[in-house]
N, C-alpha and C. Protein backbone atom coordinates (compact mmCIF):
# COMPACT_ATOMS: atom_id res chain seq x y z
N UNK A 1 58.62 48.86 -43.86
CA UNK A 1 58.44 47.41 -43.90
C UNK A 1 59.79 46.72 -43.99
N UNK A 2 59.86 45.90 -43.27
CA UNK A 2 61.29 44.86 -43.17
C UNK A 2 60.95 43.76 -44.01
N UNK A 3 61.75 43.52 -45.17
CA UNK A 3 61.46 42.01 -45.15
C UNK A 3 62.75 41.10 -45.27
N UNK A 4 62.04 39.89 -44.00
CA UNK A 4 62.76 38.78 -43.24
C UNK A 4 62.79 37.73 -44.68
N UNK A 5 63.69 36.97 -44.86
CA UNK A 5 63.80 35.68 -45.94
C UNK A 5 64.38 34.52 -44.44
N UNK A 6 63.54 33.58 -44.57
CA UNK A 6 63.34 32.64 -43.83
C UNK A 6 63.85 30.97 -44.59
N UNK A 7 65.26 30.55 -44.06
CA UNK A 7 65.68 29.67 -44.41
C UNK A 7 65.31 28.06 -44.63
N UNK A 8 64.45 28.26 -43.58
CA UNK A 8 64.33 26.71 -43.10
C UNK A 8 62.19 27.15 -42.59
N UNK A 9 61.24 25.78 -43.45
CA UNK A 9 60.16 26.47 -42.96
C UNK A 9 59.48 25.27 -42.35
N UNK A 10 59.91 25.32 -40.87
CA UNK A 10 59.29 24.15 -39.96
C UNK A 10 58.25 24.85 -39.49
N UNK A 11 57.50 24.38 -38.44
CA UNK A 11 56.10 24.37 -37.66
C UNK A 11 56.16 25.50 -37.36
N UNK A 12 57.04 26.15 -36.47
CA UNK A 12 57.19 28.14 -35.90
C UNK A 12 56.90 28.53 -37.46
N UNK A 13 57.99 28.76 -38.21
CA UNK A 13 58.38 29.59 -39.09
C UNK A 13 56.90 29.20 -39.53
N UNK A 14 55.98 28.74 -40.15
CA UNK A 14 55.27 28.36 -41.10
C UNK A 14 54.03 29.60 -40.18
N UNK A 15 54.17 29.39 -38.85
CA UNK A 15 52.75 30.24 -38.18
C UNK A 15 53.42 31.66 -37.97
N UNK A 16 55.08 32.03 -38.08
CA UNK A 16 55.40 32.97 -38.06
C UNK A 16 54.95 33.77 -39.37
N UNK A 17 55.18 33.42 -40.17
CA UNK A 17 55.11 33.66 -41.63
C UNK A 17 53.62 33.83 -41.76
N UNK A 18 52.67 33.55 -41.57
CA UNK A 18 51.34 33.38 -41.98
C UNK A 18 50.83 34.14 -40.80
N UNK A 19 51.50 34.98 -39.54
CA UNK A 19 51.05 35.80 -38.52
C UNK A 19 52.47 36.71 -38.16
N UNK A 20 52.73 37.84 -39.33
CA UNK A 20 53.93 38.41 -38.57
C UNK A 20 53.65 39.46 -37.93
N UNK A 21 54.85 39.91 -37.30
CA UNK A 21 54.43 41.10 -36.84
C UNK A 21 54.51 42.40 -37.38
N UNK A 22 53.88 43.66 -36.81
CA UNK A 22 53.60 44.44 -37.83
C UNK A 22 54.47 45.14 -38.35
N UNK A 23 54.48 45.74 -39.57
CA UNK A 23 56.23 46.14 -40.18
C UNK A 23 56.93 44.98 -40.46
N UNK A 24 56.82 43.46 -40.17
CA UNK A 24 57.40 42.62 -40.89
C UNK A 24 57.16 41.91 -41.82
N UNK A 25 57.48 41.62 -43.08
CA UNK A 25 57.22 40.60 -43.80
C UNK A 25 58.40 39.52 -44.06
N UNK A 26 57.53 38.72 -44.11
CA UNK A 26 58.84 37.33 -44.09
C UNK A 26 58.01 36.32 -45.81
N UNK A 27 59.62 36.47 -46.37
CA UNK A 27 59.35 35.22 -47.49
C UNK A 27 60.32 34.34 -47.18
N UNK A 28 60.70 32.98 -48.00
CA UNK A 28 60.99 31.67 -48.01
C UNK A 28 62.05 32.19 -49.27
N UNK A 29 63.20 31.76 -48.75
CA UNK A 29 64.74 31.88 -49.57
C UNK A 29 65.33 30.65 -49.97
N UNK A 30 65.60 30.59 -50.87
CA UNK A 30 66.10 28.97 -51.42
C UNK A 30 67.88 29.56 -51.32
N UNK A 31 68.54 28.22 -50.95
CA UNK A 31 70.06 27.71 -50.98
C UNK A 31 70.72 28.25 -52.50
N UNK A 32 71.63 29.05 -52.37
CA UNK A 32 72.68 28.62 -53.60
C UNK A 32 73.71 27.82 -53.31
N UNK A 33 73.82 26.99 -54.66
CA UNK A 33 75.09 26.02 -54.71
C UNK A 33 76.84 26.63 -54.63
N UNK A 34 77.14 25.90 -54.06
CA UNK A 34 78.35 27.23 -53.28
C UNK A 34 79.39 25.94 -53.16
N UNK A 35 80.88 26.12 -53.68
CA UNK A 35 81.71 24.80 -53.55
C UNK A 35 81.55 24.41 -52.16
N UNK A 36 81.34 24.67 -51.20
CA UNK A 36 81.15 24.46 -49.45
C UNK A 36 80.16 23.66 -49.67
N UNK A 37 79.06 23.40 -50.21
CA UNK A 37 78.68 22.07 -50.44
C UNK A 37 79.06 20.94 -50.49
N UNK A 38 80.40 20.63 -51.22
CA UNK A 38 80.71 19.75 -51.29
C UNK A 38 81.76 18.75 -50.02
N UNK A 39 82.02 20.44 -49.55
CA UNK A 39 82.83 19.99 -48.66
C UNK A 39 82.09 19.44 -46.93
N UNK A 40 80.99 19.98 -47.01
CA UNK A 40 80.22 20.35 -45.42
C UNK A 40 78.92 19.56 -45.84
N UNK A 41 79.34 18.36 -45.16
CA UNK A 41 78.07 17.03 -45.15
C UNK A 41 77.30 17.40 -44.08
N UNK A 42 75.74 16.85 -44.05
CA UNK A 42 75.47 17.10 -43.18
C UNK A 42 73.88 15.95 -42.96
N UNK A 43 73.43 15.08 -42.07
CA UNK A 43 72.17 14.16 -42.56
C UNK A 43 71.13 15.11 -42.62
N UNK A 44 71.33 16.41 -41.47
CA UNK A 44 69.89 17.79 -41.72
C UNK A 44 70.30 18.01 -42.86
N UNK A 45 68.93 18.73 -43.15
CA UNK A 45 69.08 19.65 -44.53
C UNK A 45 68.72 21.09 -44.34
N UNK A 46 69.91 21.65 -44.91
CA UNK A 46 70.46 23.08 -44.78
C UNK A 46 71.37 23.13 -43.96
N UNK A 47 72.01 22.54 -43.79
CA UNK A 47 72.97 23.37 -42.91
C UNK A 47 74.03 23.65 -43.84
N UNK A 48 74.78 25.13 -42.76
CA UNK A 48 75.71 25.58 -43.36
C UNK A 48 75.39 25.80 -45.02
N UNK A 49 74.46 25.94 -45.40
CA UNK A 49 73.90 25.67 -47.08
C UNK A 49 74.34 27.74 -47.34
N UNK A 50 74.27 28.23 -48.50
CA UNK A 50 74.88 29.26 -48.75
C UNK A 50 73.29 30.24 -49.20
N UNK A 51 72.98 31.23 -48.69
CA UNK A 51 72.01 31.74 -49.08
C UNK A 51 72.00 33.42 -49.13
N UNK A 52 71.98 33.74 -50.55
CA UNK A 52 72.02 35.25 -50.88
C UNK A 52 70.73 36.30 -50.56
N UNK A 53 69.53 35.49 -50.42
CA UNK A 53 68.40 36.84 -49.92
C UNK A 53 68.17 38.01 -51.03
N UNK A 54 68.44 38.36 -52.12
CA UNK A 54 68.52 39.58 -52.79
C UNK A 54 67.56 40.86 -52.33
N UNK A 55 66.69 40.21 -52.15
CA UNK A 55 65.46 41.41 -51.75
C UNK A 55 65.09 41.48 -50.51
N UNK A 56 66.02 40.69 -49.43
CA UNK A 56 65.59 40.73 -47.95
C UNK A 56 66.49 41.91 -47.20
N UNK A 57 65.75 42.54 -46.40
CA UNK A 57 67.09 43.15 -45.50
C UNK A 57 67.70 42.52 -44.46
N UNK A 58 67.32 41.14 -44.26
CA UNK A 58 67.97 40.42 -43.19
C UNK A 58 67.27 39.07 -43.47
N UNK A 59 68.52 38.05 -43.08
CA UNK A 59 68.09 36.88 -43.25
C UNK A 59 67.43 36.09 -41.57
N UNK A 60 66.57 35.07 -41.61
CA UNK A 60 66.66 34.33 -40.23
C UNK A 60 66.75 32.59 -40.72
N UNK A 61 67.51 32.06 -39.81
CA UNK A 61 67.79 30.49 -40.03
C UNK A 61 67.69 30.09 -38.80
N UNK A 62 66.03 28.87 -38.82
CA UNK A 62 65.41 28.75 -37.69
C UNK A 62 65.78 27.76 -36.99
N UNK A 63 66.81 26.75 -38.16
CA UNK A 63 67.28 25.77 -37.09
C UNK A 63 68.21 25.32 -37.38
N UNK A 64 69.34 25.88 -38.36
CA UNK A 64 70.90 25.64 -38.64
C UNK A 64 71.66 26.65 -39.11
N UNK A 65 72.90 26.59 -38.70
CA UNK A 65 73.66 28.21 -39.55
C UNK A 65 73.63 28.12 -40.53
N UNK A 66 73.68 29.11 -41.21
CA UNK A 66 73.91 29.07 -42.70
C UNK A 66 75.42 30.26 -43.23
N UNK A 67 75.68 29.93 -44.12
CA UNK A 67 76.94 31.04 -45.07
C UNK A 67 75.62 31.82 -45.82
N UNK A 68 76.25 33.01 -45.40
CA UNK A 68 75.62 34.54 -46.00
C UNK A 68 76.16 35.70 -46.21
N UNK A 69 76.49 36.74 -47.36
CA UNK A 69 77.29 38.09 -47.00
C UNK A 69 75.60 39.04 -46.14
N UNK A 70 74.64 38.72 -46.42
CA UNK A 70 73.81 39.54 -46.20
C UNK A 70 73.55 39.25 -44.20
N UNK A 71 73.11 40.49 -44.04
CA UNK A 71 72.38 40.44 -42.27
C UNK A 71 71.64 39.53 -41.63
N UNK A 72 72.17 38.35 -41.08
CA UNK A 72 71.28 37.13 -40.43
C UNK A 72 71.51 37.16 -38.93
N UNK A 73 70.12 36.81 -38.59
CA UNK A 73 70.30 35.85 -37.60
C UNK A 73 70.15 34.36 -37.17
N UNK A 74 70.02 33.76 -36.00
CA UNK A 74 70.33 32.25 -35.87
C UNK A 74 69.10 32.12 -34.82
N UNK A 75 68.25 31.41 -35.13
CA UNK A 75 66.46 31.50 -33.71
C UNK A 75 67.14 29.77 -33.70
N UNK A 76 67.63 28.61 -32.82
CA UNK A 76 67.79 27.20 -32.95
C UNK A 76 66.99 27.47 -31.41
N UNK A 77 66.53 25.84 -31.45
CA UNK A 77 66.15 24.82 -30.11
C UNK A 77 66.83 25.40 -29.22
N UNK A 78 67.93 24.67 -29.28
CA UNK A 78 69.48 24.55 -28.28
C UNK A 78 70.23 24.64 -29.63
N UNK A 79 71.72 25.18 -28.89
CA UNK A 79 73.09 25.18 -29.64
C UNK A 79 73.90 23.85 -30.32
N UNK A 80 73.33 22.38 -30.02
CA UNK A 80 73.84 21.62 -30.53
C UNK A 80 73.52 21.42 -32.06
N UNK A 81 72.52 22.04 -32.48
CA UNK A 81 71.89 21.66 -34.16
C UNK A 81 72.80 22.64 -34.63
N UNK A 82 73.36 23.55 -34.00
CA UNK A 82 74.80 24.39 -34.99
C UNK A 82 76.10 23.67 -35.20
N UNK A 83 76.00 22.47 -34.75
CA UNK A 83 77.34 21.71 -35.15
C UNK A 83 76.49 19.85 -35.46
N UNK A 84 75.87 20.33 -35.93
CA UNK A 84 75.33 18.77 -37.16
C UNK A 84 75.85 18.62 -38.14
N UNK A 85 77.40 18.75 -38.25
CA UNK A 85 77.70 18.71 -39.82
C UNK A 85 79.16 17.91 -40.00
N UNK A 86 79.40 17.46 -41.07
CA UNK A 86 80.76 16.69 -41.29
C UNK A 86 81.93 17.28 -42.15
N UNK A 87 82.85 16.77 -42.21
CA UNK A 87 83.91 17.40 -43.39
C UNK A 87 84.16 16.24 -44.38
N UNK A 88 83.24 16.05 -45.51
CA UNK A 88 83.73 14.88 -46.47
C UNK A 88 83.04 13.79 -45.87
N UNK A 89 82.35 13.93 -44.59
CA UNK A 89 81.53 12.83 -44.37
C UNK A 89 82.28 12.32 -43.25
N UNK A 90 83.58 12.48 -42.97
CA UNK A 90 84.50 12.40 -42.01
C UNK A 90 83.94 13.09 -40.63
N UNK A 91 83.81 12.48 -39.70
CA UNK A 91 83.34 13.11 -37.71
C UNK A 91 84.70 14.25 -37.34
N UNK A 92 83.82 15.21 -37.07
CA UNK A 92 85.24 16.58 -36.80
C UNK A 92 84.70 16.46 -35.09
N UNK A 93 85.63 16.22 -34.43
CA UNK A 93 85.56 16.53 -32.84
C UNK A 93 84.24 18.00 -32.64
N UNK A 94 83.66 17.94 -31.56
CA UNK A 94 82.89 18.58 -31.41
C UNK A 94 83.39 19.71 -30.69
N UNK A 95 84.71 20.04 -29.99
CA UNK A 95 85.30 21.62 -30.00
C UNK A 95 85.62 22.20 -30.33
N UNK A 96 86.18 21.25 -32.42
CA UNK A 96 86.34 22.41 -33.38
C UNK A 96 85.34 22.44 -34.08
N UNK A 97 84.49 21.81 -33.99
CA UNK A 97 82.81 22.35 -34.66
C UNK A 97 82.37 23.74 -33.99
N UNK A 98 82.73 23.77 -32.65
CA UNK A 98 81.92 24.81 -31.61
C UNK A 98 83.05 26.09 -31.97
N UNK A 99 84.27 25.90 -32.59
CA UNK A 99 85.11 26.98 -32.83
C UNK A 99 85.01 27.50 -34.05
N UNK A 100 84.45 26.64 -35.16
CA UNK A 100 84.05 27.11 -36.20
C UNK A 100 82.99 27.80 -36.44
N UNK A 101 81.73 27.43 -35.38
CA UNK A 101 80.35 28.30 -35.68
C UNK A 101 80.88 29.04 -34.90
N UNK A 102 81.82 29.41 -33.68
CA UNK A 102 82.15 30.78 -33.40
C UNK A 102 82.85 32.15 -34.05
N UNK A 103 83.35 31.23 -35.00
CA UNK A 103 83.70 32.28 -35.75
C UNK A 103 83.31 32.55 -36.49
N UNK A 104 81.96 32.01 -37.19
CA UNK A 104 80.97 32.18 -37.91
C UNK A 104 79.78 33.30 -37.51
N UNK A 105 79.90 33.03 -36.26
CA UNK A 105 78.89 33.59 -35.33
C UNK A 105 79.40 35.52 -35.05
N UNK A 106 80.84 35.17 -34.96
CA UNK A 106 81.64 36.53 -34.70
C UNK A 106 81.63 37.46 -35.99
N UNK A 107 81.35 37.05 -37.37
CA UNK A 107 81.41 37.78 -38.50
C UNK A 107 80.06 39.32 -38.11
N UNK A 108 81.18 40.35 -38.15
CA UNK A 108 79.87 41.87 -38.36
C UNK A 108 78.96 41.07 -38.75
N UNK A 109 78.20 40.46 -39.83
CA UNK A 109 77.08 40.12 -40.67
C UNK A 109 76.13 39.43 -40.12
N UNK A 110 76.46 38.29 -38.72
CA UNK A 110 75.53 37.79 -38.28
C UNK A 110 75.30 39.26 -36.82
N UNK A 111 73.71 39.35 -36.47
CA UNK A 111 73.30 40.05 -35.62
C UNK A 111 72.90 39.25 -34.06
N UNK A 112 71.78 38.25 -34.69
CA UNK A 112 71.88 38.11 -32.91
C UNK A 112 72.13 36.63 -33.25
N UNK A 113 72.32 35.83 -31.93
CA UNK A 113 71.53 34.17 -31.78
C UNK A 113 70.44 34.59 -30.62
N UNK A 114 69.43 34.31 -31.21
CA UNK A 114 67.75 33.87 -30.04
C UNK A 114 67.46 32.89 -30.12
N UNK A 115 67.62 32.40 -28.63
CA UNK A 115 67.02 30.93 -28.60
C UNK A 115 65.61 31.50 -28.23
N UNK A 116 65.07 30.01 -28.00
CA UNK A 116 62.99 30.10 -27.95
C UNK A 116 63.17 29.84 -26.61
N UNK A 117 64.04 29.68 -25.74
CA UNK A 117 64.00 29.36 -24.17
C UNK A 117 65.01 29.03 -23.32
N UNK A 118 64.86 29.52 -21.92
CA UNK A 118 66.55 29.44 -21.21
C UNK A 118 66.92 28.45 -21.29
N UNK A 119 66.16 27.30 -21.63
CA UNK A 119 66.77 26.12 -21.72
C UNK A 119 68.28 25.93 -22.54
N UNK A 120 67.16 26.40 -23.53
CA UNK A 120 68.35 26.27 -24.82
C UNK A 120 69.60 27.00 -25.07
N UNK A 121 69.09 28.31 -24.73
CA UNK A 121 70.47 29.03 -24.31
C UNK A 121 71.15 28.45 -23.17
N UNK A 122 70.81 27.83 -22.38
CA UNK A 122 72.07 27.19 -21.44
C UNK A 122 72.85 26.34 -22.14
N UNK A 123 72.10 25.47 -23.21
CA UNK A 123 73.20 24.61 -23.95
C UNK A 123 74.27 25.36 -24.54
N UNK A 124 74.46 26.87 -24.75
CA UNK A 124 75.79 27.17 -25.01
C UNK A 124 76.79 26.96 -23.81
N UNK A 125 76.43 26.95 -22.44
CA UNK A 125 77.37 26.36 -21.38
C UNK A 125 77.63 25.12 -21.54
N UNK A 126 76.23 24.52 -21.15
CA UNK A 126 76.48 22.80 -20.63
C UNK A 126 76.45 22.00 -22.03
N UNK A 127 76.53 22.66 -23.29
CA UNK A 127 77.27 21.86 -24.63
C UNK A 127 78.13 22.48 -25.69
N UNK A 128 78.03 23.37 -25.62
CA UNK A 128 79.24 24.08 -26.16
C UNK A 128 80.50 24.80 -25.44
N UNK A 129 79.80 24.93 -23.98
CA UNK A 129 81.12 25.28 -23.01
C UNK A 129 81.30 27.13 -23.55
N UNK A 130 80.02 27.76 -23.47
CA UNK A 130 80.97 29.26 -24.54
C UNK A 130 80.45 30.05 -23.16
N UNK A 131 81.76 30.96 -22.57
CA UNK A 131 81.23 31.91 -21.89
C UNK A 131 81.96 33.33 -22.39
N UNK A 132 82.65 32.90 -23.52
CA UNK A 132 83.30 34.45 -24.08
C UNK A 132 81.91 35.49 -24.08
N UNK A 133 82.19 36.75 -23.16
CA UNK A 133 81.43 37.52 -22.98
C UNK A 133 81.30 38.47 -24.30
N UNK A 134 82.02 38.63 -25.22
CA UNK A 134 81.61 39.36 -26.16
C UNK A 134 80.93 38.30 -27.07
N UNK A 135 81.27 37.36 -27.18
CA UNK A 135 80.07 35.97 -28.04
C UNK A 135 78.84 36.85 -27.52
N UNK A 136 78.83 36.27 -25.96
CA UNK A 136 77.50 36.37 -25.30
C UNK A 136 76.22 37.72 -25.55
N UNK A 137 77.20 38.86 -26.42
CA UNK A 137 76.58 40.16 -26.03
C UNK A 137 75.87 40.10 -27.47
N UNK A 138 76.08 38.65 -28.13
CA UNK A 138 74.79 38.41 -29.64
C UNK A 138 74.09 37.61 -28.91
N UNK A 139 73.77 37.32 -28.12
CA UNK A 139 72.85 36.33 -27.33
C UNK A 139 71.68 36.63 -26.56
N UNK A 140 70.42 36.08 -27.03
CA UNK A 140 68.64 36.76 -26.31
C UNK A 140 68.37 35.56 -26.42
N UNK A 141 67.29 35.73 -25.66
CA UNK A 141 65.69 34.49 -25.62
C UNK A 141 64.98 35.59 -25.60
N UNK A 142 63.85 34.88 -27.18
CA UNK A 142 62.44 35.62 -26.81
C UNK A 142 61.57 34.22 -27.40
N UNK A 143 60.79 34.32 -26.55
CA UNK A 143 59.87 32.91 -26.50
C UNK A 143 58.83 33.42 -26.98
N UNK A 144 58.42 31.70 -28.01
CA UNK A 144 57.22 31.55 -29.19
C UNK A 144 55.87 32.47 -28.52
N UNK A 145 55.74 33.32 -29.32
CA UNK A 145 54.41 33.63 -29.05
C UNK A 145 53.16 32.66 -29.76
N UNK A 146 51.61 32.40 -29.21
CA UNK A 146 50.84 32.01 -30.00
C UNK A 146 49.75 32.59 -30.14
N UNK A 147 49.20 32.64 -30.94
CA UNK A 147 47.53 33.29 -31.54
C UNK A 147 46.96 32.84 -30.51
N UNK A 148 45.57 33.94 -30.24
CA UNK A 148 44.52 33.89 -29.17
C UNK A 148 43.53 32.62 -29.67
N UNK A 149 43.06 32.01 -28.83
CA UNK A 149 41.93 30.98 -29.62
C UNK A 149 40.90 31.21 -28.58
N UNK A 150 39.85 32.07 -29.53
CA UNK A 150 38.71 32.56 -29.13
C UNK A 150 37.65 31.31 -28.33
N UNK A 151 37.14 31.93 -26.69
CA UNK A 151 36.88 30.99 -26.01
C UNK A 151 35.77 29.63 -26.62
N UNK A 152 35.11 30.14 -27.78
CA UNK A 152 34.14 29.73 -28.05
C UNK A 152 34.41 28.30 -28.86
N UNK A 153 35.68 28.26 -28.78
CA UNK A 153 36.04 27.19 -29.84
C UNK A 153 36.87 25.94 -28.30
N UNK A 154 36.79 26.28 -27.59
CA UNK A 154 37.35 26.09 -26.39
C UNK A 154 36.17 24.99 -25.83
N UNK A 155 36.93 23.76 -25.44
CA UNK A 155 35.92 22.76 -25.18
C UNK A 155 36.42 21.95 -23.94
N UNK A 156 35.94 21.83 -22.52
CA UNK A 156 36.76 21.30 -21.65
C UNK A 156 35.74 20.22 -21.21
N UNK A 157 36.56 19.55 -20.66
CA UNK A 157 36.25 18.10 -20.10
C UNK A 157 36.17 18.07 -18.94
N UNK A 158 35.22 18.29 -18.07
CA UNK A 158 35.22 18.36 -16.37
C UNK A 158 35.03 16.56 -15.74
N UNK A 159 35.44 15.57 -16.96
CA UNK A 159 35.57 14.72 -16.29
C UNK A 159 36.63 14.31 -16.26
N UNK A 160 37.75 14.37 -17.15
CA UNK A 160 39.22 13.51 -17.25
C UNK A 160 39.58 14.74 -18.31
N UNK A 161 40.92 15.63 -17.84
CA UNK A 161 41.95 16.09 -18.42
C UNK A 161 43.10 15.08 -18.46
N UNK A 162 43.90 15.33 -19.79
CA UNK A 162 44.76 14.79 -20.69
C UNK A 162 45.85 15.37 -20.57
N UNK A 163 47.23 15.26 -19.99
CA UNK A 163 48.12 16.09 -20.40
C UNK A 163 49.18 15.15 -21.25
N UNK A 164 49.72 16.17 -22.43
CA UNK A 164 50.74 14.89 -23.65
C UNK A 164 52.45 15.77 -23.19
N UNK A 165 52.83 15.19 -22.86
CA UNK A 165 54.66 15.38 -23.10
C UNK A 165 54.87 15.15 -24.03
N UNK A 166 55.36 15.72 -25.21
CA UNK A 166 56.82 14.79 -25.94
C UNK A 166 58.25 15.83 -26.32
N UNK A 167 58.88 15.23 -26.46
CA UNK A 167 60.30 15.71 -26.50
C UNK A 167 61.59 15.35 -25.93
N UNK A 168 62.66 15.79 -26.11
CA UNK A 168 63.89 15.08 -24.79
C UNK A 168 63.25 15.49 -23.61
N UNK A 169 63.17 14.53 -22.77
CA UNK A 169 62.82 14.54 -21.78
C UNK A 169 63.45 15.48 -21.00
N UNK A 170 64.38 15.53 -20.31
CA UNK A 170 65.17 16.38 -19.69
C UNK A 170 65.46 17.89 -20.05
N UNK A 171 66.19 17.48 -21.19
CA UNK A 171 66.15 19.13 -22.15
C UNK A 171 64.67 19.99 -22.13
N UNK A 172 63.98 19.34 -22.34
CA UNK A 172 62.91 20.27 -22.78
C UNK A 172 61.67 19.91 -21.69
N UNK A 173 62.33 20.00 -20.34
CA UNK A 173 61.58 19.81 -18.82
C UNK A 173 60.76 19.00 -18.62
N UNK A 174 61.13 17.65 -19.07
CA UNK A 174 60.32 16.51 -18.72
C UNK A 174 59.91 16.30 -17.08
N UNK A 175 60.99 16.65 -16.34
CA UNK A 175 61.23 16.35 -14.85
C UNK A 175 60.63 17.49 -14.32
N UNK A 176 60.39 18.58 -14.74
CA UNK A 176 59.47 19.47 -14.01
C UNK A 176 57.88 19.66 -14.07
N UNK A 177 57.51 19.06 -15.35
CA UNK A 177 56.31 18.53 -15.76
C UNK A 177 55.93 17.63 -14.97
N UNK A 178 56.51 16.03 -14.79
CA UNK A 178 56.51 15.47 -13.62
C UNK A 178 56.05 15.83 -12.15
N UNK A 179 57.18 16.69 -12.19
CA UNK A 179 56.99 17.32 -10.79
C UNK A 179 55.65 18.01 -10.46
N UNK A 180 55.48 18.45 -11.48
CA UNK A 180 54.17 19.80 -11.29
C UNK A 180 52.76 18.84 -11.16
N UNK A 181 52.91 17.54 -12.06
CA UNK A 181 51.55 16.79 -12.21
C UNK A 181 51.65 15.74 -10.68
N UNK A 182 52.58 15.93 -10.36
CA UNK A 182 52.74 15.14 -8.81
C UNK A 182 51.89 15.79 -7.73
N UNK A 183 52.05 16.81 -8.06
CA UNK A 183 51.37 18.25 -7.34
C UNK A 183 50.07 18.03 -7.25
N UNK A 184 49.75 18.31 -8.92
CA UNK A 184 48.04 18.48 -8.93
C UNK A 184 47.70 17.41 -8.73
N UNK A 185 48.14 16.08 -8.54
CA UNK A 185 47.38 14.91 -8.48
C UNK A 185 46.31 14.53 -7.08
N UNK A 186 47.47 15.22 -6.30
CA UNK A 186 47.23 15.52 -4.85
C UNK A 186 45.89 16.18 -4.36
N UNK A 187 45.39 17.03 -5.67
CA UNK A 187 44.24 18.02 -5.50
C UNK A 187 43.17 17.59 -6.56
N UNK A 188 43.76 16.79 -7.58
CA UNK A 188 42.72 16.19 -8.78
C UNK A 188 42.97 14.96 -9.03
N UNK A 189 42.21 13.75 -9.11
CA UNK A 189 42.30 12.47 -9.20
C UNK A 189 41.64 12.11 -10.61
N UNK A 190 41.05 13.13 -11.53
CA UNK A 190 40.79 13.02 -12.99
C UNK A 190 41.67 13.48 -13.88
N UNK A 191 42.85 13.40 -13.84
CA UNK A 191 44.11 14.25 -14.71
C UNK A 191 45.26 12.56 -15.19
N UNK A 192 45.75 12.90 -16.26
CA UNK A 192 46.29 12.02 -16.88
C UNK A 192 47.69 12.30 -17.63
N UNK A 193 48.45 11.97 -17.64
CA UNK A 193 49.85 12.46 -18.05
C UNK A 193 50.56 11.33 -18.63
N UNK A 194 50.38 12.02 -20.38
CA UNK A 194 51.49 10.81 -21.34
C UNK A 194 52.85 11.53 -21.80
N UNK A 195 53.91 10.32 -21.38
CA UNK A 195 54.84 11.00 -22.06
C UNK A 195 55.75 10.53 -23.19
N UNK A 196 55.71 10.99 -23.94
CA UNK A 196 56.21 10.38 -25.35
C UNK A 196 57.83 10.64 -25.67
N UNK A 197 58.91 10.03 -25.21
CA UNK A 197 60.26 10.43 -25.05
C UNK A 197 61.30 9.25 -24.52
N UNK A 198 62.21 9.26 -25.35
CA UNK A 198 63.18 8.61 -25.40
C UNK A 198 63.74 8.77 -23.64
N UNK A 199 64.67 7.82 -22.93
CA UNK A 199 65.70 8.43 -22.12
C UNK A 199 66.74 9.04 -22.66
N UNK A 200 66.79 9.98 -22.19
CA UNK A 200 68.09 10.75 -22.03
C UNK A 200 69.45 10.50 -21.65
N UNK A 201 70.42 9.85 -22.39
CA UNK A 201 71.47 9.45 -21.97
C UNK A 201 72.07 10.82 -22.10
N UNK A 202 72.15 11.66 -22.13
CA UNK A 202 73.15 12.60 -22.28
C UNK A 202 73.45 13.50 -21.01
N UNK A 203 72.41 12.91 -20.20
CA UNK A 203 72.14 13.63 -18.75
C UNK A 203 73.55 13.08 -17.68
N UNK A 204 74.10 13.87 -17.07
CA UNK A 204 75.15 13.52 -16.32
C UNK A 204 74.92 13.23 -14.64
N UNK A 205 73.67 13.62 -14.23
CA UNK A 205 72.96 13.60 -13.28
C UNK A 205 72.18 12.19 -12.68
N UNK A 206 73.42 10.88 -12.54
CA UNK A 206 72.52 10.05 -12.13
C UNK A 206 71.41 9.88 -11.29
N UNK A 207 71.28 11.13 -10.22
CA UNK A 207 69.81 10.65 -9.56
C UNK A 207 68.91 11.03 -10.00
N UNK A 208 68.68 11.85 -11.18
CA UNK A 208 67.82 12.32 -12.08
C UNK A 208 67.77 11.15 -13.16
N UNK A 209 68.48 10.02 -13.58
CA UNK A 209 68.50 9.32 -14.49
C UNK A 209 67.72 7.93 -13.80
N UNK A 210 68.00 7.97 -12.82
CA UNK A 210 67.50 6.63 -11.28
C UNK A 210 66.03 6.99 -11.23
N UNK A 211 65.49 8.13 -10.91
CA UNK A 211 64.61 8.46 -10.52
C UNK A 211 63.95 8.85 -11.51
N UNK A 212 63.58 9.07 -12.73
CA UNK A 212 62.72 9.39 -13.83
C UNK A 212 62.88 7.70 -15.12
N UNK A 213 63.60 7.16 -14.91
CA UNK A 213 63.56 6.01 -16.03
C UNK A 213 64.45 4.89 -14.92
């Protein structure tokens, strides 16, 4: 039996934890106070926060780095929630943020970074700029699995399907969703598509910015 200590317990972690897999057990690890507190602001909570694990054989931090001597890994969105943090409250340029979690990242002690999707692992190119190939050789995607939901609980509407977006639009394939419901519309005239999302200024792609907002 492995057991995982789980830093941070959002929506995954909470159905990870309550459905692991077999040979794993995962508990919930609280922060020690560590002078790096004082120094490493941050508006999330946890980051960079200091966490010992005593009884885990490996730590996971699901959506910010953390300081650890013990075996962690890093499961984030995308690579930008690894540099949410300040010095004294003071803005540190964002290429020595990306040089600091690299060398954070390079310590023996951390094992992998897994993102939940290629998406997100591309943001180590198109926002952190990292193609050091030995970085890269701690780097996987393995995407959220979910529980079966037995058909019987399963209730469809053969008059009007609903489909909900939300998220960054772009990042997290607003424009291919789009695309795909452009498709079926063509073949179904009872289908409906909301999308709940900010524009994306961060997109560098004006005809993608022209053409979706």
């Amino acid at each position: 039996m492995i057991r995982v200590g789980i830093t941070e317990l959002h929506g995954i972690a909470q159905e990870i934890m309550a459905n692991p897999p077999e040979g794993i057990e995962y508990v919930e690890v609280k922060s020690k106070k560590k002078w790096t507190d004082f120094f490493i602001r941050s508006p999330a909570k946890g980051v960079l926060n200091f966490f010992e694990g005593e009884d885990c054989d490996i730590l996971e931090a699901p959506l910010f780095p953390i300081l650890t001597n013990k075996p962690w890994i890093y499961t984030p969105a995308r690579f930008s929630g690894a540099t949410s943090f300040t010095f004294l409250g003071m803005p540190i340029p964002p290429f020595i943020k990306v040089f600091l979690v690299k060398l954070l990242f390079k310590r023996k002690n951390f094992i992998k970074l897994i993102f939940k999707s290629e998406a997100g692992a591309n943001t180590l190119k198109t926002y952190a700029k990292i193609t050091d190939e030995d970085f890269l050789k701690k780097v996987d995607i393995v995407y959220p699995c979910m529980r079966r939901v037995e058909d019987s609980l399963v209730r469809y509407n053969k008059k009007n399907i609903t489909f909900l977006f939300s998220g960054d639009f772009f990042l997290k394939g607003g424009a291919s969703v789009v695309d795909a419901f452009e498709k079926l519309q063509k073949e179904f005239n009872n289908i409906k598509l909301y999308i709940c999302s900010s524009p994306d200024l961060r997109i560098k792609n004006k005809e993608l910015r022209d053409r979706f907002f």
